[in-house]
PDB file of N, CA and C in Angstrom:
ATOM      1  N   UNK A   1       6.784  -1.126   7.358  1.00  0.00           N
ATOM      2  CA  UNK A   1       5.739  -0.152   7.099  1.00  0.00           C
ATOM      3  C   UNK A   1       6.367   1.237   7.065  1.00  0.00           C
ATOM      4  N   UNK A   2       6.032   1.691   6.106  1.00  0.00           N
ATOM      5  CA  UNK A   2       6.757   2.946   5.773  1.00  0.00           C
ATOM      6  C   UNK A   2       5.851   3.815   6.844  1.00  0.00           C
ATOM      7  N   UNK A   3       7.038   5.466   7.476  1.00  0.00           N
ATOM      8  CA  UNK A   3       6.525   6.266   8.829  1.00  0.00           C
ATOM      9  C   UNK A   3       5.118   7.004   8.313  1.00  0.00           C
ATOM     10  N   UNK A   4       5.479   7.534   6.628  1.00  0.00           N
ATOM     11  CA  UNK A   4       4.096   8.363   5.877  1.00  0.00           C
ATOM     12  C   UNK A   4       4.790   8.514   4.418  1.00  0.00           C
ATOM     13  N   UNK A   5       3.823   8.465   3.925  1.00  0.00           N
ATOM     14  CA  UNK A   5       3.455   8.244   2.116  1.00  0.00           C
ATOM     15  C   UNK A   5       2.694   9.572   1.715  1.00  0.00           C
ATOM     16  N   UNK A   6       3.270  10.546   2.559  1.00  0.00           N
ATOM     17  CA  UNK A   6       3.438  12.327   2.109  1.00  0.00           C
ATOM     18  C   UNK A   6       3.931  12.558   1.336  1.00  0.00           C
ATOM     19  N   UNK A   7       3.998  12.568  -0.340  1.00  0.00           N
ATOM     20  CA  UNK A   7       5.195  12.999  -0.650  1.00  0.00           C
ATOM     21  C   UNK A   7       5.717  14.154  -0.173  1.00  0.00           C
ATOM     22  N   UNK A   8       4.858  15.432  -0.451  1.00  0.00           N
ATOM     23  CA  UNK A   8       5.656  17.073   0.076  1.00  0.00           C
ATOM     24  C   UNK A   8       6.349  16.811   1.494  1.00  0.00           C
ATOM     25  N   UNK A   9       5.858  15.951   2.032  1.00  0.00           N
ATOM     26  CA  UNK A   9       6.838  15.866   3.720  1.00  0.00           C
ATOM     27  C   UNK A   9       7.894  15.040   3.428  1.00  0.00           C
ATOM     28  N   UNK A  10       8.153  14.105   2.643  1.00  0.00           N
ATOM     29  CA  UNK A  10       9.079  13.321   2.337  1.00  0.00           C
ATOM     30  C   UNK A  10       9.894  13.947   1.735  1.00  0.00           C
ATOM     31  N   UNK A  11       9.713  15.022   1.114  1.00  0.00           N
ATOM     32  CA  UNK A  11      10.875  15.440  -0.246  1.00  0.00           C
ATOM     33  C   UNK A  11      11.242  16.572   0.548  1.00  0.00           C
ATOM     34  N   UNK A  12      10.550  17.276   1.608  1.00  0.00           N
ATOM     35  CA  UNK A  12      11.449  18.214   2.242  1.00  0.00           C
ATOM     36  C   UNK A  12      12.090  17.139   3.621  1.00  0.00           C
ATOM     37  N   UNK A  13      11.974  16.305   3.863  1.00  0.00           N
ATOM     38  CA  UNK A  13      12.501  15.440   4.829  1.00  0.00           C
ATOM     39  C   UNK A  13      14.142  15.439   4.374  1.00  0.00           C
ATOM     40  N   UNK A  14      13.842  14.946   2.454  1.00  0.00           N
ATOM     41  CA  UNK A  14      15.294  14.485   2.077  1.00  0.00           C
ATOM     42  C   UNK A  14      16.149  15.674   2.030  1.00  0.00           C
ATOM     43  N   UNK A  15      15.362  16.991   1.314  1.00  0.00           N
ATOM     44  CA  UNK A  15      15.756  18.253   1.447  1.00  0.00           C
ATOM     45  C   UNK A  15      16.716  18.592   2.649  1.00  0.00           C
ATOM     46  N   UNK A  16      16.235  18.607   3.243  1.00  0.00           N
ATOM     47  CA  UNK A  16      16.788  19.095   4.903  1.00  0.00           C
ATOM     48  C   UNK A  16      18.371  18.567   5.146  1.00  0.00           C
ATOM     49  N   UNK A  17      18.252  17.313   4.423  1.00  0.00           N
ATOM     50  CA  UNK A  17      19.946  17.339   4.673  1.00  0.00           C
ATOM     51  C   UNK A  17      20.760  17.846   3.638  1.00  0.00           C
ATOM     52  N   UNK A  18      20.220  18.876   2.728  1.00  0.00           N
ATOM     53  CA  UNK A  18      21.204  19.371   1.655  1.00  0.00           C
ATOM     54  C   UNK A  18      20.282  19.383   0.598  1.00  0.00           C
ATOM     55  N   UNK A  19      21.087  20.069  -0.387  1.00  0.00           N
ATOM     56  CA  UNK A  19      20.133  20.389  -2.030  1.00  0.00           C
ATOM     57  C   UNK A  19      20.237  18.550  -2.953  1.00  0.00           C
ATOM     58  N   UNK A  20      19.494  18.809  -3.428  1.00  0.00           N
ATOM     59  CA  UNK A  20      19.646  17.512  -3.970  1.00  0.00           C
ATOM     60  C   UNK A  20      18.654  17.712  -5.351  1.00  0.00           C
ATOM     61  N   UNK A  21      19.292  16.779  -6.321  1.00  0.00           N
ATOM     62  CA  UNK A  21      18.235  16.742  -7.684  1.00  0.00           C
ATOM     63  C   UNK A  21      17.338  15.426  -7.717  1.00  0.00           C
ATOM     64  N   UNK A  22      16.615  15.548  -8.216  1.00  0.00           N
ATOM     65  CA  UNK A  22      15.446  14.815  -8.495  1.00  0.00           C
ATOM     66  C   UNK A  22      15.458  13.318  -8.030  1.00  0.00           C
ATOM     67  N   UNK A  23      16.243  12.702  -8.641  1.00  0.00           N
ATOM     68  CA  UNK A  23      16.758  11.145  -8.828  1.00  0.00           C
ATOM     69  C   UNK A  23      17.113  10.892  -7.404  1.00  0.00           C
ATOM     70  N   UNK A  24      18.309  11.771  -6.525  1.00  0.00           N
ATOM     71  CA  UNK A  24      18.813  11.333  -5.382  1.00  0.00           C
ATOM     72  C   UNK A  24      17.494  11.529  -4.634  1.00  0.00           C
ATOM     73  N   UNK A  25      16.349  12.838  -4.414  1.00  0.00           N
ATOM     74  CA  UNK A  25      15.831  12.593  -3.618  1.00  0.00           C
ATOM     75  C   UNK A  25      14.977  11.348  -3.947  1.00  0.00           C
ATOM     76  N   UNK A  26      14.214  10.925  -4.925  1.00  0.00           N
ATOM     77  CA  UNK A  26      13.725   9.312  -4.763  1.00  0.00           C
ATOM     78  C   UNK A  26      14.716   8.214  -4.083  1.00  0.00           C
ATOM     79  N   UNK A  27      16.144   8.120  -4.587  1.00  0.00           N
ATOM     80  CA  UNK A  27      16.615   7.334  -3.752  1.00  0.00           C
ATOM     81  C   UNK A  27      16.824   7.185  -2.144  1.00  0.00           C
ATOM     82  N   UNK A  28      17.031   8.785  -1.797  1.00  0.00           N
ATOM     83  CA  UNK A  28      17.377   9.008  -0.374  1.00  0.00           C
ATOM     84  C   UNK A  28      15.804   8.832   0.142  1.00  0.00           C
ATOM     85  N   UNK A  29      14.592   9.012  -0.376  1.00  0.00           N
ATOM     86  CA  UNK A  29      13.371   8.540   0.178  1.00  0.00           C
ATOM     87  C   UNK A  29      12.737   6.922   0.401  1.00  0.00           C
ATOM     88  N   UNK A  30      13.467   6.450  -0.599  1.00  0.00           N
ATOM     89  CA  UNK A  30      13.144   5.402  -0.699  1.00  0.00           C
ATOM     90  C   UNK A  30      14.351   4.497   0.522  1.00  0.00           C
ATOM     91  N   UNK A  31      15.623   5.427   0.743  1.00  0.00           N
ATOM     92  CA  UNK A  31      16.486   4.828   2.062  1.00  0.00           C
ATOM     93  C   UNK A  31      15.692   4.994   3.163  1.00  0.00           C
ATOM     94  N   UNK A  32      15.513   6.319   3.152  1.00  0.00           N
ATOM     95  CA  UNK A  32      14.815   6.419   4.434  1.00  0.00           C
ATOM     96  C   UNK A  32      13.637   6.165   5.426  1.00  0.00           C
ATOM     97  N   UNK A  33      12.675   6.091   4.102  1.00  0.00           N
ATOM     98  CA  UNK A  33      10.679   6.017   4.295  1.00  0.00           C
ATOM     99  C   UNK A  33      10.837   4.400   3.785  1.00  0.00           C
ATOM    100  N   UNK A  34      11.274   3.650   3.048  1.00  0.00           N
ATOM    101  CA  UNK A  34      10.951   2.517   2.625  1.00  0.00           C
ATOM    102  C   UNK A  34       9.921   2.815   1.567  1.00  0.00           C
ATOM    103  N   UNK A  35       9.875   4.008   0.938  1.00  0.00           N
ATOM    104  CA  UNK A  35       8.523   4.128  -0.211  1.00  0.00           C
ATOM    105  C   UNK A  35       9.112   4.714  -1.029  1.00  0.00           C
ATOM    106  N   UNK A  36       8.680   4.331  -2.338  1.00  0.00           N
ATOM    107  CA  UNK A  36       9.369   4.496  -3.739  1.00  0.00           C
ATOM    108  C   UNK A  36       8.253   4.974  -4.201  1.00  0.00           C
ATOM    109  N   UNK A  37       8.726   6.725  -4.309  1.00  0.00           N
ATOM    110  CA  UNK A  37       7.526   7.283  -5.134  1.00  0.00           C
ATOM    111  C   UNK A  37       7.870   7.616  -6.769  1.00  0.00           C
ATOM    112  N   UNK A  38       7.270   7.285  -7.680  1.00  0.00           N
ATOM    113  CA  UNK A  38       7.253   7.052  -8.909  1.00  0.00           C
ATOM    114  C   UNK A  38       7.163   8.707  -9.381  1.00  0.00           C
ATOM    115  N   UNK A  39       7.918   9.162 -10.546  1.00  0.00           N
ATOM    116  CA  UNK A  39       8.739  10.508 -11.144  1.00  0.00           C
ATOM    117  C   UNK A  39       7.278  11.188 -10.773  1.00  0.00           C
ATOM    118  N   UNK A  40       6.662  10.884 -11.448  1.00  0.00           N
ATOM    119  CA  UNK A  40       5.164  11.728 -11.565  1.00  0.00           C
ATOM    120  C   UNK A  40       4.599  12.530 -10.342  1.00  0.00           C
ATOM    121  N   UNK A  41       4.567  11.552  -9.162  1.00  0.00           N
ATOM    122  CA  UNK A  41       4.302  12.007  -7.520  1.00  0.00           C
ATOM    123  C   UNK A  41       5.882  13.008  -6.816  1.00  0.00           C
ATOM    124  N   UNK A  42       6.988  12.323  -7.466  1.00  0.00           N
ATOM    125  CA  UNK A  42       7.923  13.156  -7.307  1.00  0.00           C
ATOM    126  C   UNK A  42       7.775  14.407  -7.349  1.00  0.00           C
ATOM    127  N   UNK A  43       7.546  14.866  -8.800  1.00  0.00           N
ATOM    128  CA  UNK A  43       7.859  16.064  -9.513  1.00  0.00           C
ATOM    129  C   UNK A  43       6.458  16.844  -9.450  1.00  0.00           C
ATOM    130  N   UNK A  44       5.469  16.474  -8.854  1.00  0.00           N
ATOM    131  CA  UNK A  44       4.272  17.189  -8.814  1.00  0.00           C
ATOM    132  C   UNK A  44       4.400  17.627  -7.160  1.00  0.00           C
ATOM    133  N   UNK A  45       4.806  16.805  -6.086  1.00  0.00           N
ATOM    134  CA  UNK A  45       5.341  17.387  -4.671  1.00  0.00           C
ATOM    135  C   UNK A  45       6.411  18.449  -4.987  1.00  0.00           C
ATOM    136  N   UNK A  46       7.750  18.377  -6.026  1.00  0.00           N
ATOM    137  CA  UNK A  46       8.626  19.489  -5.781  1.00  0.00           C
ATOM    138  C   UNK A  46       7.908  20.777  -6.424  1.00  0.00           C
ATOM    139  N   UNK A  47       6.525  20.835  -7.636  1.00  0.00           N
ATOM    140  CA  UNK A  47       5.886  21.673  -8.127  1.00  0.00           C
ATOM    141  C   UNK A  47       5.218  22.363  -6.944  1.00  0.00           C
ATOM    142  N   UNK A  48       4.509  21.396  -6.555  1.00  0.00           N
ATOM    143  CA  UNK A  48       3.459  22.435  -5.178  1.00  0.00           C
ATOM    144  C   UNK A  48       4.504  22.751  -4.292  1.00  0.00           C
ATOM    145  N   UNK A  49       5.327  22.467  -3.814  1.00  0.00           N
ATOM    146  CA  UNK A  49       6.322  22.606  -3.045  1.00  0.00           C
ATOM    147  C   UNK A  49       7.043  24.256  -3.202  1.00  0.00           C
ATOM    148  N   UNK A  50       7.417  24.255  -4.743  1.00  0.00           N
ATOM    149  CA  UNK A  50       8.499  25.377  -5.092  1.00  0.00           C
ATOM    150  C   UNK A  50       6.939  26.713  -5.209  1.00  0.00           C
ATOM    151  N   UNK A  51       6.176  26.434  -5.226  1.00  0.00           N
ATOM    152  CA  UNK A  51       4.848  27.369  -5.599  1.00  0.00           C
ATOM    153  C   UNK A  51       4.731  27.693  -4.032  1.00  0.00           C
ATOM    154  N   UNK A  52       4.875  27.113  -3.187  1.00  0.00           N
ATOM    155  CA  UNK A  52       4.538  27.368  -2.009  1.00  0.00           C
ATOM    156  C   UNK A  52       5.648  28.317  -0.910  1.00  0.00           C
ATOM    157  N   UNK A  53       6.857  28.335  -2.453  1.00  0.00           N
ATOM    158  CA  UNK A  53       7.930  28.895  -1.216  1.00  0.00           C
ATOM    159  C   UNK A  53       8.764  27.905  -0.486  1.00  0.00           C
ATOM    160  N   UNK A  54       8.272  26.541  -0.724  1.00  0.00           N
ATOM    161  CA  UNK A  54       9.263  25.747   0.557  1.00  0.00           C
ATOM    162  C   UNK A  54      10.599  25.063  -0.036  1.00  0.00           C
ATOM    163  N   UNK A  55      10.437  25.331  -1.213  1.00  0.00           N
ATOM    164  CA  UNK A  55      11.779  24.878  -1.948  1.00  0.00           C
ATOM    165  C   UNK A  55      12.165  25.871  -3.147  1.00  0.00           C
ATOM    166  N   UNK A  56      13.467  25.874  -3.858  1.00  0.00           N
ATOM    167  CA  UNK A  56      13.576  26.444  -4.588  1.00  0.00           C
ATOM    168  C   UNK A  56      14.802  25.612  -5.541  1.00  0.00           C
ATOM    169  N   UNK A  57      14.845  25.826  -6.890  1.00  0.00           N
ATOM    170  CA  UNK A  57      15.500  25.643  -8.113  1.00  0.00           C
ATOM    171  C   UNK A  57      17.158  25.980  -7.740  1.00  0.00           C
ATOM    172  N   UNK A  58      17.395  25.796  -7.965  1.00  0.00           N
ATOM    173  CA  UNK A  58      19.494  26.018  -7.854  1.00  0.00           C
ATOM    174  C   UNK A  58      20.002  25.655  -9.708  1.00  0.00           C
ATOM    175  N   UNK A  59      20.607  26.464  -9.561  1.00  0.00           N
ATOM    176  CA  UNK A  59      21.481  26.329 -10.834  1.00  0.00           C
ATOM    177  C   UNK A  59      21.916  24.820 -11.277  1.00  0.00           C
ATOM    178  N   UNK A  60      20.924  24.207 -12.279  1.00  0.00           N
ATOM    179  CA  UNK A  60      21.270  23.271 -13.541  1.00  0.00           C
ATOM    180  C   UNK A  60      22.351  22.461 -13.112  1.00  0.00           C
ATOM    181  N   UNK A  61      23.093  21.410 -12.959  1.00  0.00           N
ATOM    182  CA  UNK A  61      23.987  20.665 -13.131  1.00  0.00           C
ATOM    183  C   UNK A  61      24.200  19.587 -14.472  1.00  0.00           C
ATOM    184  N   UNK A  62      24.448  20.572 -15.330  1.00  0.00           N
ATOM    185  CA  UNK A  62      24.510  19.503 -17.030  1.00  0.00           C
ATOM    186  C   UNK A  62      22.417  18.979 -16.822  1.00  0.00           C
ATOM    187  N   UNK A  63      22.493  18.179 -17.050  1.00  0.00           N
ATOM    188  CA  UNK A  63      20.552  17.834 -16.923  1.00  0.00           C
ATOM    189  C   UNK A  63      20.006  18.048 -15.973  1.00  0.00           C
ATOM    190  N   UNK A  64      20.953  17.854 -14.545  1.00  0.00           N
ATOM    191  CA  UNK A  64      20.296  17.824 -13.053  1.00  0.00           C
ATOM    192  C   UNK A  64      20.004  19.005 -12.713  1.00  0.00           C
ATOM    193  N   UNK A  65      18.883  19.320 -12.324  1.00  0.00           N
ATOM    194  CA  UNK A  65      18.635  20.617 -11.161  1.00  0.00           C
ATOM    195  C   UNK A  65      18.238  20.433 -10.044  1.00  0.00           C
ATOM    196  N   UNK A  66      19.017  20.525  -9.053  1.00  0.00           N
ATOM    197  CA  UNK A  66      19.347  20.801  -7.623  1.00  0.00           C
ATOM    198  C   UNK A  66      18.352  21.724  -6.688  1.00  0.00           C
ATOM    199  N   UNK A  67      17.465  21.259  -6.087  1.00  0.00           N
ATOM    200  CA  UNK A  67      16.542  21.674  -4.993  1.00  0.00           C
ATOM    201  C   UNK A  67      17.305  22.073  -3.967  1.00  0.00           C
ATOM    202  N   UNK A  68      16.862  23.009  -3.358  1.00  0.00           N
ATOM    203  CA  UNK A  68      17.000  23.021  -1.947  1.00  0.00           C
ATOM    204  C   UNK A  68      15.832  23.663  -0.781  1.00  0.00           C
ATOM    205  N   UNK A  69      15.734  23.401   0.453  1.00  0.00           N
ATOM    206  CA  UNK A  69      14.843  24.117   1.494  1.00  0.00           C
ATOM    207  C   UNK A  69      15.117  25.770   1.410  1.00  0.00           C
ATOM    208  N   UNK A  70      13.970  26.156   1.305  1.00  0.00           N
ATOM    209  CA  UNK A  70      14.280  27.678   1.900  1.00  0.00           C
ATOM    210  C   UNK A  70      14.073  28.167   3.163  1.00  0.00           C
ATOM    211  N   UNK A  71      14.454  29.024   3.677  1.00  0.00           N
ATOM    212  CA  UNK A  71      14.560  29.185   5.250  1.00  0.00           C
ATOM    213  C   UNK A  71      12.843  28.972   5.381  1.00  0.00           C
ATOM    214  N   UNK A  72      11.513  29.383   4.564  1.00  0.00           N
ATOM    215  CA  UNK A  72      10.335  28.816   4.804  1.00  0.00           C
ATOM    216  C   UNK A  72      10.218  27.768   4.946  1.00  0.00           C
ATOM    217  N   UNK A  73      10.888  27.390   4.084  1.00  0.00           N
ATOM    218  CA  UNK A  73      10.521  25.215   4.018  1.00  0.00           C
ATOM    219  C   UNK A  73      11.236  24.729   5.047  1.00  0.00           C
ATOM    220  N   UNK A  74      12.008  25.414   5.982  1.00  0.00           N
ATOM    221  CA  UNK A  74      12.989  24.670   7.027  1.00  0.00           C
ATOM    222  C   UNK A  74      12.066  25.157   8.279  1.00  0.00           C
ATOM    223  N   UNK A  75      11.537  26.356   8.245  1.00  0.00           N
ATOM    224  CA  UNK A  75      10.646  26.494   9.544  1.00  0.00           C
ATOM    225  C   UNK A  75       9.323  25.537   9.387  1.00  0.00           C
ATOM    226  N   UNK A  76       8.537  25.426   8.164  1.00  0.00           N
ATOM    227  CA  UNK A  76       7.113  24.548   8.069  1.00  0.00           C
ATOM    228  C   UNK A  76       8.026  23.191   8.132  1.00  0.00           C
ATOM    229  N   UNK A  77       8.836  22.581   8.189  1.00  0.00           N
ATOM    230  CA  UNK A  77       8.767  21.368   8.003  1.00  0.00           C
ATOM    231  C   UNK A  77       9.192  21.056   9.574  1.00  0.00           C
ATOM    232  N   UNK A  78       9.986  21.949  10.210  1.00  0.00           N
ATOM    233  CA  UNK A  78       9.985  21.893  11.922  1.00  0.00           C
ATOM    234  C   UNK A  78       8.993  21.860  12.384  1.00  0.00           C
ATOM    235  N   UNK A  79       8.071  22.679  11.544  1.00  0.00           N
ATOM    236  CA  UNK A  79       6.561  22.498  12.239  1.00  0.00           C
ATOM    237  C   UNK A  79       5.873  21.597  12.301  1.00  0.00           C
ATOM    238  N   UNK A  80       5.415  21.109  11.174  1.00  0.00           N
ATOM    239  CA  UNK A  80       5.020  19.545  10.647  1.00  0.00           C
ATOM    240  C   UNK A  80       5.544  18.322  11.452  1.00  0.00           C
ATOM    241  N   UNK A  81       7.055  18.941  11.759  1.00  0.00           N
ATOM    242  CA  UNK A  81       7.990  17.575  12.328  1.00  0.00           C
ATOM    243  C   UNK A  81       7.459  17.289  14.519  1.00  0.00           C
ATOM    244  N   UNK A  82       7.529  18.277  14.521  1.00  0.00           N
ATOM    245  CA  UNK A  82       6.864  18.659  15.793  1.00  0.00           C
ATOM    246  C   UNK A  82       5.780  18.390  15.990  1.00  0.00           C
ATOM    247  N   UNK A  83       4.526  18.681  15.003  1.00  0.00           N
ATOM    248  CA  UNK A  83       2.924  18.048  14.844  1.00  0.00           C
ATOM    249  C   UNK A  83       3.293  16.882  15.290  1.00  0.00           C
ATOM    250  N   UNK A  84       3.679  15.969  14.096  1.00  0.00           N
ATOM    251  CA  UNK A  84       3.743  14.493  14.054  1.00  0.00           C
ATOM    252  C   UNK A  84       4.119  13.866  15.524  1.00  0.00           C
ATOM    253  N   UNK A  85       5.043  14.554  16.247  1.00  0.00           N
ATOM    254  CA  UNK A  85       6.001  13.928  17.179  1.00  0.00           C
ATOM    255  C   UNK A  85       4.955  14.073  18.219  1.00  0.00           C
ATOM    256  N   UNK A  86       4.345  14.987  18.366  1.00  0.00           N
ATOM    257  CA  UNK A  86       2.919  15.199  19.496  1.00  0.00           C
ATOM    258  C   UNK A  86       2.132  14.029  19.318  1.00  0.00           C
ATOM    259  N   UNK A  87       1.465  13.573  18.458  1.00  0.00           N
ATOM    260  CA  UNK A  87       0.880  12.690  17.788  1.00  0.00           C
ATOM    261  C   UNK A  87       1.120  11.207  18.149  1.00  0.00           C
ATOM    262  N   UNK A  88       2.825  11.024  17.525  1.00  0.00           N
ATOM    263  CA  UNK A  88       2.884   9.655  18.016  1.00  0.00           C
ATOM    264  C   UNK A  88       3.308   9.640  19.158  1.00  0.00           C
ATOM    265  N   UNK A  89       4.079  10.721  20.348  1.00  0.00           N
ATOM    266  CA  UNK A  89       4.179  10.373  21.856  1.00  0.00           C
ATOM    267  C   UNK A  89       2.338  10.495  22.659  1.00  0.00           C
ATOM    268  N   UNK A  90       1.568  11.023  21.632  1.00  0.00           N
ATOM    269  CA  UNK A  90       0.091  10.761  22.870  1.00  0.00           C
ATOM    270  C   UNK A  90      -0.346   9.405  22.472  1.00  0.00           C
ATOM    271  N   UNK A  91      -0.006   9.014  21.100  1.00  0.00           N
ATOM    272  CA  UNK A  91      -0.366   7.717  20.796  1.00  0.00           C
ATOM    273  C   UNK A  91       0.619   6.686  21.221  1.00  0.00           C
ATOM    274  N   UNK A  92       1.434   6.768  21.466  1.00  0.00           N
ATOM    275  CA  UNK A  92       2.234   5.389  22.182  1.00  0.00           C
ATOM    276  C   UNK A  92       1.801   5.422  23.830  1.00  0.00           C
ATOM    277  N   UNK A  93       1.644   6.840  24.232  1.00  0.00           N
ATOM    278  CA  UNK A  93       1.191   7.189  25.917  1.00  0.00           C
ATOM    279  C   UNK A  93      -0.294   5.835  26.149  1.00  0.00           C
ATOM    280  N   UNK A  94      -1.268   6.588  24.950  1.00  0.00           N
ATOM    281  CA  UNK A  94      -2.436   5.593  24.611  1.00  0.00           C
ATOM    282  C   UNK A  94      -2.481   4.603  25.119  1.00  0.00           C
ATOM    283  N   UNK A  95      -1.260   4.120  23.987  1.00  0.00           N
ATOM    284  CA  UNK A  95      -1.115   2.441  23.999  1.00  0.00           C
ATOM    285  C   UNK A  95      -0.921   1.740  25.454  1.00  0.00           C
ATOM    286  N   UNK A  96       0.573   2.553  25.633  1.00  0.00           N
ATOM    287  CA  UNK A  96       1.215   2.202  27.376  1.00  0.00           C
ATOM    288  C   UNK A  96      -0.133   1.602  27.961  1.00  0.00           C
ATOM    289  N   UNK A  97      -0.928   3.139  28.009  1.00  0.00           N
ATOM    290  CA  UNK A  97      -1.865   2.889  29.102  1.00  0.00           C
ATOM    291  C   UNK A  97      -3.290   2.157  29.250  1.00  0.00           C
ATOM    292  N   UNK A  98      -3.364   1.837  27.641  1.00  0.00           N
ATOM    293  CA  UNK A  98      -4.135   0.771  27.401  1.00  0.00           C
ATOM    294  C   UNK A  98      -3.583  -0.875  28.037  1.00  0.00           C
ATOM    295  N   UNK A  99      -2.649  -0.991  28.250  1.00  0.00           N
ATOM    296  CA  UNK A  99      -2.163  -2.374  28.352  1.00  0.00           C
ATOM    297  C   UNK A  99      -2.268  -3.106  29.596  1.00  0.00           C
TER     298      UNK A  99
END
C-alpha cells in the first residue's frame, strides 16, 4: 500500500534529494511510494507546484528540463513532512492503546 497518492507531496518528496527531470521523478516515485503516476498527473503537480513557488525550471538538458526545490518548497514540504509524522505517531499511539 502505497504511504499517499499526493502527487505535489510526492514530486517534492523526489525533489528533495536533488533536481531531477520529469521521467526520473516518475521513476524515483514509483521506487519510493510504490505509485506510478501517469505524465498527465505528473506534469500538472510540477505546474501547480512551479506557480506556487515550490519548485523551479533549471536550464534544458538537450529535451530534459531539470526541476528543483526552492528554499520555499524545502521549508513547506518540512512542514507537510512534520504534519504527517504527528498524524501517524497519534495514530499508531491509538492503535497501541486500543489493543
Amino acid at each position: 500500500m502505497p504511504a499517499t497518492n499526493d502527487p505535489n507531496l510526492l514530486v517534492l518528496v523526489s525533489l528533495a534529494a536533488g533536481p531531477r527531470h520529469g521521467h526520473a521523478i516518475l521513476l524515483d516515485i514509483e521506487a519510493f511510494a510504490r505509485v506510478r503516476l501517469g505524465p498527465g498527473t505528473l506534469y500538472g503537480a510540477i505546474g501547480r507546484l512551479e506557480a506556487e513557488g515550490l519548485i523551479e525550471p533549471m536550464t534544458a538538458e538537450g529535451r530534459r528540463r531539470p526541476y528543483r526545490l526552492t528554499i520555499r518548497g524545502r521549508s513547506s514540504l518540512a512542514g507537510r513532512l512534520h504534519g504527517l509524522n504527528d498524524a501517524v505517531q497519534t495514530g499508531l499511539r491509538r492503535i497501541e492503546a486500543a489493543s
